[in-house]
PDB file of N, CA and C in Angstrom:
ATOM      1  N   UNK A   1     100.781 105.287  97.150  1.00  0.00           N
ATOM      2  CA  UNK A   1     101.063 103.872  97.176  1.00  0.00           C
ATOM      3  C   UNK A   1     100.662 103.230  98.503  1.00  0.00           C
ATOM      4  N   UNK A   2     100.717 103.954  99.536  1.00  0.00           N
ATOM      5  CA  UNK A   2     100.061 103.566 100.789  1.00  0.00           C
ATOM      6  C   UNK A   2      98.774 104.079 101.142  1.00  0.00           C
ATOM      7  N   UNK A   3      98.110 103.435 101.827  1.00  0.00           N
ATOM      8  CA  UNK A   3      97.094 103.742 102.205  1.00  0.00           C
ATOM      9  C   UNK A   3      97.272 104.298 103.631  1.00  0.00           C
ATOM     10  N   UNK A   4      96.458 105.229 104.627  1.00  0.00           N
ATOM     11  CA  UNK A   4      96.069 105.772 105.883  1.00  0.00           C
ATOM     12  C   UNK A   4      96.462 105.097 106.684  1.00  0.00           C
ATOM     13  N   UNK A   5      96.852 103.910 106.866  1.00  0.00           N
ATOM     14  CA  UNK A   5      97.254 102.709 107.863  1.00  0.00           C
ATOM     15  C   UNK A   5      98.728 102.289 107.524  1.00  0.00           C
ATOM     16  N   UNK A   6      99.333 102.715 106.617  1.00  0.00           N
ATOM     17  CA  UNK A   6     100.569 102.009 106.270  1.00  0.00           C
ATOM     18  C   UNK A   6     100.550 100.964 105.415  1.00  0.00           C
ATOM     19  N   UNK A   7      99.381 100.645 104.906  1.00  0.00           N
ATOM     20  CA  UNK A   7      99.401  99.047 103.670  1.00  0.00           C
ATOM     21  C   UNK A   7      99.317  99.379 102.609  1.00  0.00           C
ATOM     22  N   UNK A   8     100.139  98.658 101.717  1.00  0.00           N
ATOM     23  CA  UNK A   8     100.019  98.848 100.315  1.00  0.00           C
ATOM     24  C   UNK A   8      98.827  98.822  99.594  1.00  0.00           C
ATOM     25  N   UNK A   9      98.410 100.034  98.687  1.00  0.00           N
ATOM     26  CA  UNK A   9      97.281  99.717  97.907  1.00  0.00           C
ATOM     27  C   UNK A   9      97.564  98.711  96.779  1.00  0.00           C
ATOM     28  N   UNK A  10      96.639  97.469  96.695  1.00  0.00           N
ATOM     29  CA  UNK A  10      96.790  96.339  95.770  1.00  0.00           C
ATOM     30  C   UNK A  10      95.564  96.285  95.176  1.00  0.00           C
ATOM     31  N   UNK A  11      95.834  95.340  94.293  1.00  0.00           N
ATOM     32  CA  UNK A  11      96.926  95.312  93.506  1.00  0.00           C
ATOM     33  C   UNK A  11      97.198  96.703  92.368  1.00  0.00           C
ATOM     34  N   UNK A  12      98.839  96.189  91.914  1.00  0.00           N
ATOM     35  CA  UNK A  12      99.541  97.819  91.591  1.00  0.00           C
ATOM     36  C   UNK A  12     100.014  96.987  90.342  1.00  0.00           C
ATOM     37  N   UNK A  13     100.368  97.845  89.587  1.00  0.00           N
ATOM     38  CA  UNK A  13     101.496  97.638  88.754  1.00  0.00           C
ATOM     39  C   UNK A  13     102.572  96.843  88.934  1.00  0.00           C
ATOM     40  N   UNK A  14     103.251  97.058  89.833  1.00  0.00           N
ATOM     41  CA  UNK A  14     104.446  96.430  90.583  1.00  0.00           C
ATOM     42  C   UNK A  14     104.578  95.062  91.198  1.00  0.00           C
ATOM     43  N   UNK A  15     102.632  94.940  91.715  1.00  0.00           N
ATOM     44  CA  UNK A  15     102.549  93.352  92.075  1.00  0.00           C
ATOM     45  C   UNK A  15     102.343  92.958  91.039  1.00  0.00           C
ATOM     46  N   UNK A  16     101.897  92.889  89.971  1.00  0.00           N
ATOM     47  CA  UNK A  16     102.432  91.990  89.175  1.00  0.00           C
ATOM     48  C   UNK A  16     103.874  91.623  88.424  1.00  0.00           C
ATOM     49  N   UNK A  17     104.344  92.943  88.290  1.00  0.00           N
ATOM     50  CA  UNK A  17     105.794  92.348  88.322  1.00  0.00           C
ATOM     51  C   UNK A  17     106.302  92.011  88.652  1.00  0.00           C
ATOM     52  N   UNK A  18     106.119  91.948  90.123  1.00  0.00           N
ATOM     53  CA  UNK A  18     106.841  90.839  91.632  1.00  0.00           C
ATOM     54  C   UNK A  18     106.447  89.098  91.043  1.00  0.00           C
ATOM     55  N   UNK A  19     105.009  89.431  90.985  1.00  0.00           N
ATOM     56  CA  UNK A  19     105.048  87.865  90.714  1.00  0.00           C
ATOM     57  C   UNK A  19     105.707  87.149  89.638  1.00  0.00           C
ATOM     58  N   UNK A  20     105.408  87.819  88.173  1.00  0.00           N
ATOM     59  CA  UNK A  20     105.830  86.950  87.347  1.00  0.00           C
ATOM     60  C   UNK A  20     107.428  87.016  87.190  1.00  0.00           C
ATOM     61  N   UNK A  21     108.217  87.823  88.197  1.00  0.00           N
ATOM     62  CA  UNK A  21     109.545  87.969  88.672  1.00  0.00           C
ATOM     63  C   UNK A  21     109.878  86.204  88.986  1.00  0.00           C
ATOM     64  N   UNK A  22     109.269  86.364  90.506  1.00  0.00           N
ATOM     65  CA  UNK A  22     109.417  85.411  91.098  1.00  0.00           C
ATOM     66  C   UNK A  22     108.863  83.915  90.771  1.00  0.00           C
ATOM     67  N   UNK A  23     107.860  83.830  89.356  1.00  0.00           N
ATOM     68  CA  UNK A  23     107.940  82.564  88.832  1.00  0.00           C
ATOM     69  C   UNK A  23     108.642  82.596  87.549  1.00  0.00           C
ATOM     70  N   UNK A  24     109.451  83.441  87.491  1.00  0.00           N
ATOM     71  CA  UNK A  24     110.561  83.474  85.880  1.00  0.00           C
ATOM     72  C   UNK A  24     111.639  83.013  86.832  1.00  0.00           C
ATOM     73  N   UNK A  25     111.800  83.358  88.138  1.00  0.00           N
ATOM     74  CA  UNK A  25     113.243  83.098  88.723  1.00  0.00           C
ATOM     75  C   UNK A  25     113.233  81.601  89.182  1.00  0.00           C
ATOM     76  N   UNK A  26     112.167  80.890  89.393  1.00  0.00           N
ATOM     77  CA  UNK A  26     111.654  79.576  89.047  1.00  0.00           C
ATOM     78  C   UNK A  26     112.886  79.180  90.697  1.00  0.00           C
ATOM     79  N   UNK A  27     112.771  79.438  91.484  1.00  0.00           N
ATOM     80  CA  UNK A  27     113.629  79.129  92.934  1.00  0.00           C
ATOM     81  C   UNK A  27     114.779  80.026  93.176  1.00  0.00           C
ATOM     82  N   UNK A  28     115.157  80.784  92.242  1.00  0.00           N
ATOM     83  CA  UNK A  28     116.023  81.382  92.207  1.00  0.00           C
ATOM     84  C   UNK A  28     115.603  83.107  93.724  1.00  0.00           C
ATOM     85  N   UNK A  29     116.371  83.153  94.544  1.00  0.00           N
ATOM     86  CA  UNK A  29     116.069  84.385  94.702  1.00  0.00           C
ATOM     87  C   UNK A  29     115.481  85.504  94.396  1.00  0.00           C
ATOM     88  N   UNK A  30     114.498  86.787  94.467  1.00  0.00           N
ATOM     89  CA  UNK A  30     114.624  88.364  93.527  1.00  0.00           C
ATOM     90  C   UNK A  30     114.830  88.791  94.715  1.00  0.00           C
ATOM     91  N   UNK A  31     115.200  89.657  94.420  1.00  0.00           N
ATOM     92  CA  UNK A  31     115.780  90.949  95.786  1.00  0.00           C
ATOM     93  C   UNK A  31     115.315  92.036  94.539  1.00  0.00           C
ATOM     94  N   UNK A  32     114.791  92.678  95.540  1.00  0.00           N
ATOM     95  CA  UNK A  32     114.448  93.972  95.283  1.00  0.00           C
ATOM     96  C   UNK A  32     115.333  95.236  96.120  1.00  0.00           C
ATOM     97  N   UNK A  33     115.495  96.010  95.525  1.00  0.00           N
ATOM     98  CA  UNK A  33     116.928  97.383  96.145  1.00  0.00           C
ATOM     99  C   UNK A  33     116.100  98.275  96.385  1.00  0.00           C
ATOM    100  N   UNK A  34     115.339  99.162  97.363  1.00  0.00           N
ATOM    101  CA  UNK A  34     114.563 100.258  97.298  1.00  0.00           C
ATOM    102  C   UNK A  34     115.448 101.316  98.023  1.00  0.00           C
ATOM    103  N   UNK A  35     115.240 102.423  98.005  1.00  0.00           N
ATOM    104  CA  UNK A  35     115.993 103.621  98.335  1.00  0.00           C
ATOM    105  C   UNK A  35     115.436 103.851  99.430  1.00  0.00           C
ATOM    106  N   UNK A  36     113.965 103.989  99.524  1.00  0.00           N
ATOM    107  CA  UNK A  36     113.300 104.250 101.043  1.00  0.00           C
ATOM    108  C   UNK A  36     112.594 103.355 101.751  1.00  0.00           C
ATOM    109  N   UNK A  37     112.977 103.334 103.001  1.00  0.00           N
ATOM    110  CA  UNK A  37     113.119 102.587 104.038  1.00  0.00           C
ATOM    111  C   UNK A  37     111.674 102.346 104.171  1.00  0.00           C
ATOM    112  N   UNK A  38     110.983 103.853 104.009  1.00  0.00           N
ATOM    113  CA  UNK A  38     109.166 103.097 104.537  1.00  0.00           C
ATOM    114  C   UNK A  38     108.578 102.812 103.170  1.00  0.00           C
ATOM    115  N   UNK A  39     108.865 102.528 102.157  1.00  0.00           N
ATOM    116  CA  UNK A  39     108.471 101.867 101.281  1.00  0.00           C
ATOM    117  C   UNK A  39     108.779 100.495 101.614  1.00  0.00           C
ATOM    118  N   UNK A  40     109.841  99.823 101.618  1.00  0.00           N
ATOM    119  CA  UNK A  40     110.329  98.595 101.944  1.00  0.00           C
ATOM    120  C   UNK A  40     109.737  97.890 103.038  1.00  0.00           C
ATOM    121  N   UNK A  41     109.304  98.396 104.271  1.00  0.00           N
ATOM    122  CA  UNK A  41     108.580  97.016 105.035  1.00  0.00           C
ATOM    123  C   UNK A  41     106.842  96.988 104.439  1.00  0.00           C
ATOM    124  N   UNK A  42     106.149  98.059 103.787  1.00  0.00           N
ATOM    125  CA  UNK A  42     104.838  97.646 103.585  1.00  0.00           C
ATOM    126  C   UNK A  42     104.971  96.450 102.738  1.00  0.00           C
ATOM    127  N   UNK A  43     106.012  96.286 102.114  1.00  0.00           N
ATOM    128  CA  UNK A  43     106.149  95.293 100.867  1.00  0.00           C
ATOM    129  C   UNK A  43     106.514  93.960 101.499  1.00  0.00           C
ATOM    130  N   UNK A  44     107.549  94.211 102.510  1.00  0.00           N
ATOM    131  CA  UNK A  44     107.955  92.905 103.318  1.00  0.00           C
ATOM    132  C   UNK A  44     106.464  92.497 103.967  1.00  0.00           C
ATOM    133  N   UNK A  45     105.814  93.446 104.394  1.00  0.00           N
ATOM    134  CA  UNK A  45     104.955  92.782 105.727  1.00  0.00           C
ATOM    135  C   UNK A  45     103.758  92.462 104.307  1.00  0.00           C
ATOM    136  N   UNK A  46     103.707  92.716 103.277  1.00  0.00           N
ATOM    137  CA  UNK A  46     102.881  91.795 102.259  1.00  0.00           C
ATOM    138  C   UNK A  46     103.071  90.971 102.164  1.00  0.00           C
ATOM    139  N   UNK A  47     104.219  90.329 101.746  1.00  0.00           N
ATOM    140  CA  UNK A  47     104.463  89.226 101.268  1.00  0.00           C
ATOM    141  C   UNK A  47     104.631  88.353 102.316  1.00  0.00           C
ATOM    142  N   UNK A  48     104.546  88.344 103.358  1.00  0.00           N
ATOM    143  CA  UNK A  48     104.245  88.208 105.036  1.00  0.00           C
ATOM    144  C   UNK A  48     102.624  87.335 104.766  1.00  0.00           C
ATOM    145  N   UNK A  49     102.220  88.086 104.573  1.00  0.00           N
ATOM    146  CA  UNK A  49     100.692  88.045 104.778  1.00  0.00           C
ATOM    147  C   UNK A  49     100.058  87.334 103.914  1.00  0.00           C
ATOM    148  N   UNK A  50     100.746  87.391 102.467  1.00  0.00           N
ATOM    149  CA  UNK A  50      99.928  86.844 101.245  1.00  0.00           C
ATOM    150  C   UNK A  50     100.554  85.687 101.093  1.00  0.00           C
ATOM    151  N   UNK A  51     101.897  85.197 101.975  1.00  0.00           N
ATOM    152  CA  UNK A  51     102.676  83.813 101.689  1.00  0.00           C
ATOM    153  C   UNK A  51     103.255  84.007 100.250  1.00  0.00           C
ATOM    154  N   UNK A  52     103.776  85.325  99.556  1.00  0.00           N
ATOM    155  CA  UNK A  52     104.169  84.934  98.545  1.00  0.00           C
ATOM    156  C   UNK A  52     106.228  84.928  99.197  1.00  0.00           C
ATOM    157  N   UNK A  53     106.363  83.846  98.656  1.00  0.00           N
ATOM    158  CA  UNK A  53     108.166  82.764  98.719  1.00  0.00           C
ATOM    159  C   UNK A  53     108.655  83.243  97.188  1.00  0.00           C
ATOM    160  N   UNK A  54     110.013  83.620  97.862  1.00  0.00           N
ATOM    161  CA  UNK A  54     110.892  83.889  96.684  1.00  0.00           C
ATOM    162  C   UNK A  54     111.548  85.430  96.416  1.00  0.00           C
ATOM    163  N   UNK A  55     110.967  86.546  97.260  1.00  0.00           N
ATOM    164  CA  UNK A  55     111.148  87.939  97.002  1.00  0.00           C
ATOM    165  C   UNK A  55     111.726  88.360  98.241  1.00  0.00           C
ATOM    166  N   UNK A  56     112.954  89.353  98.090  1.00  0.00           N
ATOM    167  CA  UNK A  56     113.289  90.026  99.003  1.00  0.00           C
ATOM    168  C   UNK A  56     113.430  91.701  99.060  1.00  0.00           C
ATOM    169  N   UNK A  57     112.696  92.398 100.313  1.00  0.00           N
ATOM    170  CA  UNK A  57     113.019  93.503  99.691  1.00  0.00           C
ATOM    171  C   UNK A  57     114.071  94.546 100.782  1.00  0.00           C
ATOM    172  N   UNK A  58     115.160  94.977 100.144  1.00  0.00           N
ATOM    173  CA  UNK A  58     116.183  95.677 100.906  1.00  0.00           C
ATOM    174  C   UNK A  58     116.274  97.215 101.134  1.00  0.00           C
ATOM    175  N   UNK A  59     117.025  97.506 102.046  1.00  0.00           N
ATOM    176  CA  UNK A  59     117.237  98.960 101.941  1.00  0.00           C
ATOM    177  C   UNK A  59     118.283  99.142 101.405  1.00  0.00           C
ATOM    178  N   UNK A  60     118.482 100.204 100.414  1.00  0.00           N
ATOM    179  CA  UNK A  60     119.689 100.799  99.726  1.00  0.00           C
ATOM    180  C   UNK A  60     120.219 102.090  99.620  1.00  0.00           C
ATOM    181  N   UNK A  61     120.529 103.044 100.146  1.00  0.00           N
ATOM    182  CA  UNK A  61     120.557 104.261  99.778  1.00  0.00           C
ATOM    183  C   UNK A  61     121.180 104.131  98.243  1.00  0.00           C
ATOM    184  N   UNK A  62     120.883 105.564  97.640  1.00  0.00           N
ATOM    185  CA  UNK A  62     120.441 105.596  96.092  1.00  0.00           C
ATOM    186  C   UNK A  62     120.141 104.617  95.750  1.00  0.00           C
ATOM    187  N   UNK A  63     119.531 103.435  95.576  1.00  0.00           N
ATOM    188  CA  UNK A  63     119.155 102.900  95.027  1.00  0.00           C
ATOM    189  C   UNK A  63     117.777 103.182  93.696  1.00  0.00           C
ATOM    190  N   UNK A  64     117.949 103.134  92.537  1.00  0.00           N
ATOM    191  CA  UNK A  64     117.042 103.648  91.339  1.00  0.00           C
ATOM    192  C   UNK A  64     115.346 103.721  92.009  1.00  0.00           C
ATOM    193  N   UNK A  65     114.580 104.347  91.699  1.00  0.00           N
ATOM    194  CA  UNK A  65     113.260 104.568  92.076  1.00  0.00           C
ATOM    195  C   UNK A  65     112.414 104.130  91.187  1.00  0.00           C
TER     196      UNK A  65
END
């Protein structure tokens, strides 16, 4: 899922479910729960980069995979 540098390989499966997440939630918050920690900032520092508004992603221990 990462590439040699730490960035997410895109697009995935998952970005698209982020998006049409975050235009079904139509202003509403998504939070996302991830279990591991270095999964969670490649995703933050995306949505960083690509300006996508509306997604959050957290750390959780157990959180589902």
């Amino acid at each position: 899922m990462l590439t040699a540098d730490g960035k997410l390989k895109f697009p995935t499966k998952k970005t698209g479910t982020m998006e049409k997440q975050v235009t079904a939630a139509n202003g509403t918050p998504v939070v996302w729960c991830m279990s591991d920690e270095r999964t969670r900032w490649p995703w933050n520092r995306w949505v960083l980069e690509n300006n996508v508004k509306g997604i959050k992603f957290v750390f959780q221990a157990g959180a589902p995979q």
